[in-house]
C-alpha atoms as a PDB file:
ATOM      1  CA  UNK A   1       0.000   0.000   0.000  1.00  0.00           C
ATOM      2  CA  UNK A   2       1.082   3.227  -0.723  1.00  0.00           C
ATOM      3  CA  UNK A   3       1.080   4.425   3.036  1.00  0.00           C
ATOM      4  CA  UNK A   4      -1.662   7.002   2.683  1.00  0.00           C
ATOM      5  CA  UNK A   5      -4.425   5.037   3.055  1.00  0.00           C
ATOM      6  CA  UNK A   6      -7.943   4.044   0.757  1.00  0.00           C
ATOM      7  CA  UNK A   7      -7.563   6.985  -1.257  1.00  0.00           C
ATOM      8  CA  UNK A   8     -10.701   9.116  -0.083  1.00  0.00           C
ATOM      9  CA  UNK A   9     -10.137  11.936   2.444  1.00  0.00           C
ATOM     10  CA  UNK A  10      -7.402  11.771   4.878  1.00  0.00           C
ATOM     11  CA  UNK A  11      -8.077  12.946   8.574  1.00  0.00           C
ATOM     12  CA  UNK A  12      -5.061  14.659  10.227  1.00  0.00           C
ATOM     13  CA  UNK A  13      -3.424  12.476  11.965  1.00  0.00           C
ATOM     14  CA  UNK A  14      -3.969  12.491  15.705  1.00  0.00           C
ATOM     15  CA  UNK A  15      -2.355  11.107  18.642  1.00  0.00           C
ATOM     16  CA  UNK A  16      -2.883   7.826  20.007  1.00  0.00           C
ATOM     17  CA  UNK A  17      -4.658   7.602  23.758  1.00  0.00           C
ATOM     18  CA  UNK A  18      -6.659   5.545  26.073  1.00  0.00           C
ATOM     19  CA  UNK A  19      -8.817   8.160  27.777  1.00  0.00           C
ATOM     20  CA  UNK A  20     -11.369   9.996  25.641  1.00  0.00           C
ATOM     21  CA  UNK A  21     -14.736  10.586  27.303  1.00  0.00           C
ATOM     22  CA  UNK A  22     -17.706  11.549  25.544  1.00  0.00           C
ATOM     23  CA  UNK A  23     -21.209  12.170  26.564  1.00  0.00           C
ATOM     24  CA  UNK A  24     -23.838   9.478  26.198  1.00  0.00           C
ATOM     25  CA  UNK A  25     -27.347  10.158  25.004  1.00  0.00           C
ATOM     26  CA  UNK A  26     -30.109  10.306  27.775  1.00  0.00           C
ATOM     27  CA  UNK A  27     -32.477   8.419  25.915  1.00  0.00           C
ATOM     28  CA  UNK A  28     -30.210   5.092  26.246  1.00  0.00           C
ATOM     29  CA  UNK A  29     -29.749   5.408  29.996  1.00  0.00           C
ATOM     30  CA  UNK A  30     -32.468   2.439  30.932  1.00  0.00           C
ATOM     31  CA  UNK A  31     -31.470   0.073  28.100  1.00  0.00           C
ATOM     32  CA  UNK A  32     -27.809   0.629  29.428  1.00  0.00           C
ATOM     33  CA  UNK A  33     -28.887  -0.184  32.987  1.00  0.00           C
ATOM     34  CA  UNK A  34     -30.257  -3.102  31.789  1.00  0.00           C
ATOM     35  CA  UNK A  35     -27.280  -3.972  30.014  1.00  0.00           C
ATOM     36  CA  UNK A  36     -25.206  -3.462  32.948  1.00  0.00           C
ATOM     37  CA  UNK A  37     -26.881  -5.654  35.226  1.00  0.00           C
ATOM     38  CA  UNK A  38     -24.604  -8.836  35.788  1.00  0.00           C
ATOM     39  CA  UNK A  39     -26.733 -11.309  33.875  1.00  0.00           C
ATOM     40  CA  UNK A  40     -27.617  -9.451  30.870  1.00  0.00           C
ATOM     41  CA  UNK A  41     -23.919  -8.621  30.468  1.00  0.00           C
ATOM     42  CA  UNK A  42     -22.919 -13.013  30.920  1.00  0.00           C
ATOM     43  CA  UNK A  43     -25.706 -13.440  28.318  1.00  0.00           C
ATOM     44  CA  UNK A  44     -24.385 -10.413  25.740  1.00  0.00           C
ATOM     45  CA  UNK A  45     -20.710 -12.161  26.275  1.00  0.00           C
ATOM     46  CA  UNK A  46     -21.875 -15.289  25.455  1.00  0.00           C
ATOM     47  CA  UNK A  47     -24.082 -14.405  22.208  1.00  0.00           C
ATOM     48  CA  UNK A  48     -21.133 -12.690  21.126  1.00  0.00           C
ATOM     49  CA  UNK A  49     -19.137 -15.180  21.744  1.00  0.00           C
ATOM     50  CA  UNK A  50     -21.181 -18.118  19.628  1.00  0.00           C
ATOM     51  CA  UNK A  51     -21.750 -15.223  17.258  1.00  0.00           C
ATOM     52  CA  UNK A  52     -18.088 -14.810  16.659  1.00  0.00           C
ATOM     53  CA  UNK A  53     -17.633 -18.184  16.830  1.00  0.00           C
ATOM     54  CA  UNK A  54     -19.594 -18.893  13.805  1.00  0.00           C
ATOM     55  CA  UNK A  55     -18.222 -16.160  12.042  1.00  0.00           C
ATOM     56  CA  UNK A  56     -21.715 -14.743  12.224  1.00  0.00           C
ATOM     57  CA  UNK A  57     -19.891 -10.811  11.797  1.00  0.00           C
ATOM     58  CA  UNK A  58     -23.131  -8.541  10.794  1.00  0.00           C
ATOM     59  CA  UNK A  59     -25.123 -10.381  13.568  1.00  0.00           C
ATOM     60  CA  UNK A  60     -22.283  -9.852  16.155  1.00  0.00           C
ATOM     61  CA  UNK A  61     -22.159  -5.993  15.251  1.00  0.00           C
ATOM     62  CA  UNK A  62     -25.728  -5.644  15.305  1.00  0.00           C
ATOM     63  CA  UNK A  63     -25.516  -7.584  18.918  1.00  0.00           C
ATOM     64  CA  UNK A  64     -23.355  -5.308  20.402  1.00  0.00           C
ATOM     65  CA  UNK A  65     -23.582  -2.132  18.861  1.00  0.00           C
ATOM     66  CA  UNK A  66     -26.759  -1.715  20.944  1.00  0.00           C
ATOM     67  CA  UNK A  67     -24.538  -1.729  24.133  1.00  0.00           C
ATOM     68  CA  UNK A  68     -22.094   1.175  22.692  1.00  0.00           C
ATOM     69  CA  UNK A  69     -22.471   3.082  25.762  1.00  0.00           C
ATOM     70  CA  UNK A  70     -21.729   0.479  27.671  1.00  0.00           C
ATOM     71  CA  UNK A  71     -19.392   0.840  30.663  1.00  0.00           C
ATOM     72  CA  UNK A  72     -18.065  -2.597  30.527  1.00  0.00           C
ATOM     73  CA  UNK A  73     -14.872  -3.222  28.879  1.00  0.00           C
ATOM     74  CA  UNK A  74     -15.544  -6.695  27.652  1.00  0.00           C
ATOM     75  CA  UNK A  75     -18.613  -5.699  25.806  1.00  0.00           C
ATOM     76  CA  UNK A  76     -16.342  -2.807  24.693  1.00  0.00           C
ATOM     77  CA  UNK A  77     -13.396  -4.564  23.116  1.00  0.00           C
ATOM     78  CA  UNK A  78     -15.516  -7.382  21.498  1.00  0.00           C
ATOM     79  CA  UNK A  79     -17.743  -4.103  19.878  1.00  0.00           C
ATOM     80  CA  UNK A  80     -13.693  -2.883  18.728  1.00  0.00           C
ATOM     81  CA  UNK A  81     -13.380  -6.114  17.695  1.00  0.00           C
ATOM     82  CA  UNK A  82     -16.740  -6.503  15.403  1.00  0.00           C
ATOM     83  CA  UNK A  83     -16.297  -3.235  13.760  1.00  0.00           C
ATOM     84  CA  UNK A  84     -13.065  -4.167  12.736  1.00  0.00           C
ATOM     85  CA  UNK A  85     -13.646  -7.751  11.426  1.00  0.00           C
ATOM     86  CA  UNK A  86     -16.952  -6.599   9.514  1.00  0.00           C
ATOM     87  CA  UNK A  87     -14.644  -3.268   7.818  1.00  0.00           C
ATOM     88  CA  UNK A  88     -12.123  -6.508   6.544  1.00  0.00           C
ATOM     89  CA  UNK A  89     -14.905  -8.055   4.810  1.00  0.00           C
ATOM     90  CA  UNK A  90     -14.544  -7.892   1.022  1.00  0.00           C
ATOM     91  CA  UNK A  91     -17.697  -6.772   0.483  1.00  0.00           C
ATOM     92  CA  UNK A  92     -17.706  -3.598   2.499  1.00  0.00           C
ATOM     93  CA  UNK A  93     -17.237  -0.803   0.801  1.00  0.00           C
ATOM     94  CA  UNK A  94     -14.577   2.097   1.270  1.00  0.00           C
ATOM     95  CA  UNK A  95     -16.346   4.774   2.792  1.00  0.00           C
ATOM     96  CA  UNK A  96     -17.724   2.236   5.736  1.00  0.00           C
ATOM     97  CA  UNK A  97     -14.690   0.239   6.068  1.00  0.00           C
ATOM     98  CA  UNK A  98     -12.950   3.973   7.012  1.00  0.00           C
ATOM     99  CA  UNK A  99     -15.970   4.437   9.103  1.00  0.00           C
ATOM    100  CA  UNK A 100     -15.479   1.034  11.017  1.00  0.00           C
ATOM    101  CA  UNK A 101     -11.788   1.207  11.171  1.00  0.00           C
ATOM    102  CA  UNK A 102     -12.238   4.557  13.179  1.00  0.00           C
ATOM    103  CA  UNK A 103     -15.052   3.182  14.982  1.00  0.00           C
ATOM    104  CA  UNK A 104     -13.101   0.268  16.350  1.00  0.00           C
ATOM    105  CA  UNK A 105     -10.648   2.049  17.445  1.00  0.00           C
ATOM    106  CA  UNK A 106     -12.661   4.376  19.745  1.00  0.00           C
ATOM    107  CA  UNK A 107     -14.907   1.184  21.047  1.00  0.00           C
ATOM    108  CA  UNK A 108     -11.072  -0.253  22.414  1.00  0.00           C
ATOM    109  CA  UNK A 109     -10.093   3.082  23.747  1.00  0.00           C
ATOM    110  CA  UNK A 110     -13.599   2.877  26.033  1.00  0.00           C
ATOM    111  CA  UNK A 111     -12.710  -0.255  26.706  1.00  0.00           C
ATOM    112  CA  UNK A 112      -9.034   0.854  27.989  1.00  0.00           C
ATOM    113  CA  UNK A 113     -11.090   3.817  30.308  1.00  0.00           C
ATOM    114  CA  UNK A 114     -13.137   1.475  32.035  1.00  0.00           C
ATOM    115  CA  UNK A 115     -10.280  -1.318  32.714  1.00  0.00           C
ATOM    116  CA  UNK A 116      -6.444  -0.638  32.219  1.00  0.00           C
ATOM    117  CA  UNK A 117      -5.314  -3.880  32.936  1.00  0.00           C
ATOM    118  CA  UNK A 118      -7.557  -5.833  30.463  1.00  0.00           C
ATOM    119  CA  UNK A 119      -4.816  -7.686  27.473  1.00  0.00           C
ATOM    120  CA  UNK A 120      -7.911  -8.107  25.369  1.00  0.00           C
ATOM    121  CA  UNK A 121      -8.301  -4.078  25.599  1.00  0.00           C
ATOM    122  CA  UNK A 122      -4.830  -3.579  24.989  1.00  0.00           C
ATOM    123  CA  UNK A 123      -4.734  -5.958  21.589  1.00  0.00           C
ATOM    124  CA  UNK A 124      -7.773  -4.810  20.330  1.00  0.00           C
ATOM    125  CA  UNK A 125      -6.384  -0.817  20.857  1.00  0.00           C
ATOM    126  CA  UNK A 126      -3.500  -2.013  19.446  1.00  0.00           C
ATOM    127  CA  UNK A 127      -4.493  -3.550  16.178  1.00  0.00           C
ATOM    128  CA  UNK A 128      -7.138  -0.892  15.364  1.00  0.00           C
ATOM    129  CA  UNK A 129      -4.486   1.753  16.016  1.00  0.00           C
ATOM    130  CA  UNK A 130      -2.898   0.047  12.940  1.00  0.00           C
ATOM    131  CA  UNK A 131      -5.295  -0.063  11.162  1.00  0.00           C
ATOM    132  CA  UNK A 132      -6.354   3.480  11.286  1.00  0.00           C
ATOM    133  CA  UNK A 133      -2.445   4.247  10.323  1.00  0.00           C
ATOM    134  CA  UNK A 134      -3.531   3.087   7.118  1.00  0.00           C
ATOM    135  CA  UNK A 135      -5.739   5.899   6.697  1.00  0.00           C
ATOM    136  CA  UNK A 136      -3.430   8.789   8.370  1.00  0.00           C
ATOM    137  CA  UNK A 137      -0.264   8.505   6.133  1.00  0.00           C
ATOM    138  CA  UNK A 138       2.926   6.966   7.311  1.00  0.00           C
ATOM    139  CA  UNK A 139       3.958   9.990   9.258  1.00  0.00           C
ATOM    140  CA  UNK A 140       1.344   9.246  11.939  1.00  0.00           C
ATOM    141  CA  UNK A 141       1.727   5.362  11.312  1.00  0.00           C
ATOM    142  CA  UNK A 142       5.323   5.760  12.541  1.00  0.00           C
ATOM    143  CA  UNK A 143       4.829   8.181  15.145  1.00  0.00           C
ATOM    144  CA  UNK A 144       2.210   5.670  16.602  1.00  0.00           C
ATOM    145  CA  UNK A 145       4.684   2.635  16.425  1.00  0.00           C
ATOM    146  CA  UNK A 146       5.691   3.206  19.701  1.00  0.00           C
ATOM    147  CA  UNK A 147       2.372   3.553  21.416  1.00  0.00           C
ATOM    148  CA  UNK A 148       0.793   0.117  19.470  1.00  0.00           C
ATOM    149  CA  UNK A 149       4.582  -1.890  20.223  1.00  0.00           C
ATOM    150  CA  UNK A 150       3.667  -0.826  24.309  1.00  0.00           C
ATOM    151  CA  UNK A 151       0.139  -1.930  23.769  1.00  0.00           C
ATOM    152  CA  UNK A 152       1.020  -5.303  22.207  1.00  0.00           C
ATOM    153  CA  UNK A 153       3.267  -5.971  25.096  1.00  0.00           C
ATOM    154  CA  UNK A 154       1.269  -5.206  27.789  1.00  0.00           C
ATOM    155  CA  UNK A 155      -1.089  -7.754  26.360  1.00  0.00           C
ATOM    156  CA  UNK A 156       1.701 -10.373  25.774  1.00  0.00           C
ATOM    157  CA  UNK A 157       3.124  -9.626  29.210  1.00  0.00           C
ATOM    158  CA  UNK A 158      -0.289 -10.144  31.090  1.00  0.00           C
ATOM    159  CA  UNK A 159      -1.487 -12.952  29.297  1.00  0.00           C
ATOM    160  CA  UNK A 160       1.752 -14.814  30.006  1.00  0.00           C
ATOM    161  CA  UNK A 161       0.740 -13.965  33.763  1.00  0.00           C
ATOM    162  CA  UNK A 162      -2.197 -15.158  33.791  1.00  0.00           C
ATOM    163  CA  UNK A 163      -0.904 -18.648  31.867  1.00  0.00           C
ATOM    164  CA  UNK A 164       1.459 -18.544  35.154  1.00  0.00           C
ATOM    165  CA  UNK A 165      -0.847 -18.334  37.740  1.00  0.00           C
ATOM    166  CA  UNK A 166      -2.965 -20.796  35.984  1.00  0.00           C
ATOM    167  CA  UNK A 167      -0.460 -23.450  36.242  1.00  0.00           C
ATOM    168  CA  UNK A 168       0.981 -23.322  39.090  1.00  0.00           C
ATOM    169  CA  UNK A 169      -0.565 -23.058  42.631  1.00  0.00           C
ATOM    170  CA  UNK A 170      -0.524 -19.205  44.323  1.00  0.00           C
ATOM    171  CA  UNK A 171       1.435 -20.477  46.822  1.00  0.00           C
ATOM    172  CA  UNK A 172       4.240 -21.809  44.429  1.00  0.00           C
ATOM    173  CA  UNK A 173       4.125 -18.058  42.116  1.00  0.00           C
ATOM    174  CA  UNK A 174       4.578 -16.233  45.827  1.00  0.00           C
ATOM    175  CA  UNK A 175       7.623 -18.637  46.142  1.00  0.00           C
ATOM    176  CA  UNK A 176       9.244 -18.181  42.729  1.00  0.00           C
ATOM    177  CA  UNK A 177       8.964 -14.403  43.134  1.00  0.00           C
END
């Protein structure tokens, strides 16, 4: 690719972050309680889940794009997730792919406000902030380098924690360390 992006109008680029608060609409504030309640959120996981799982993309963005005001982060960084799987269909066009690639990207940086520590947030941010590279010119792809290469190892570094504790017993990990 020739660095610039799809060709259509390029955004200046901007920097990379994981806190970027917005308002959300009054008129979703009972469907988001609802979504919030421990439950419903198990049950939106789990559709997502089987919905990924089957490769099922429209129907997984449709899923969760209700819950975009969401203040849970694993809603959140499957919803970064969707958006970007759907804008690498082949049969979306340009102009939406942009729109999803920018989308995604905001959906992980929600994620990354509500929970810093989660890898999933961290990968998803990550790999959308590539992606939207694509559309800001190489200037801002290389200036962002940095940011996605501390992203992607956060996520490496806490997911090989996680293996750790999983395998051995607490009382071994308090001994190694």
């Amino acid at each position: 690719e020739d660095g610039g992006g799809g060709g259509g109008k390029e955004r200046s680029p901007r920097p990379l972050r994981a806190h970027s608060r917005g308002q959300r609409p009054e008129g979703e504030a009972l469907s988001r309680r609802w979504a919030q309640a421990p439950g419903a959120v198990e049950e939106i996981i789990d559709q997502a889940d089987y919905l990924y799982g089957t490769g099922e993309m429209e129907k997984l963005y449709l899923l969760l794009i209700e819950h975009k005001d969401s203040t849970n982060d694993e809603i959140l960084w499957r919803l970064a997730r969707a958006s970007r799987d759907l804008a690498q269909l082949e049969n979306t066009t340009a102009e939406r792919k942009q729109h999803l690639t920018y989308e995604a990207l905001e959906f992980a940086e929600k994620a990354l406000e509500q929970n810093a520590s989660s890898f999933a947030a961290h990968k998803w941010y990550a790999i959308c902030s590539s992606d939207v590279g694509d559309y800001e010119g190489i200037k801002a792809k290389i200036a962002n380098a940095y940011v996605i290469k501390e992203h992607f190892q956060f996520e490496i570094y806490t997911k090989s924690c996680r293996k750790l504790l999983n395998t051995f017993d607490y009382r071994e990990v308090f001994y190694i360390c």
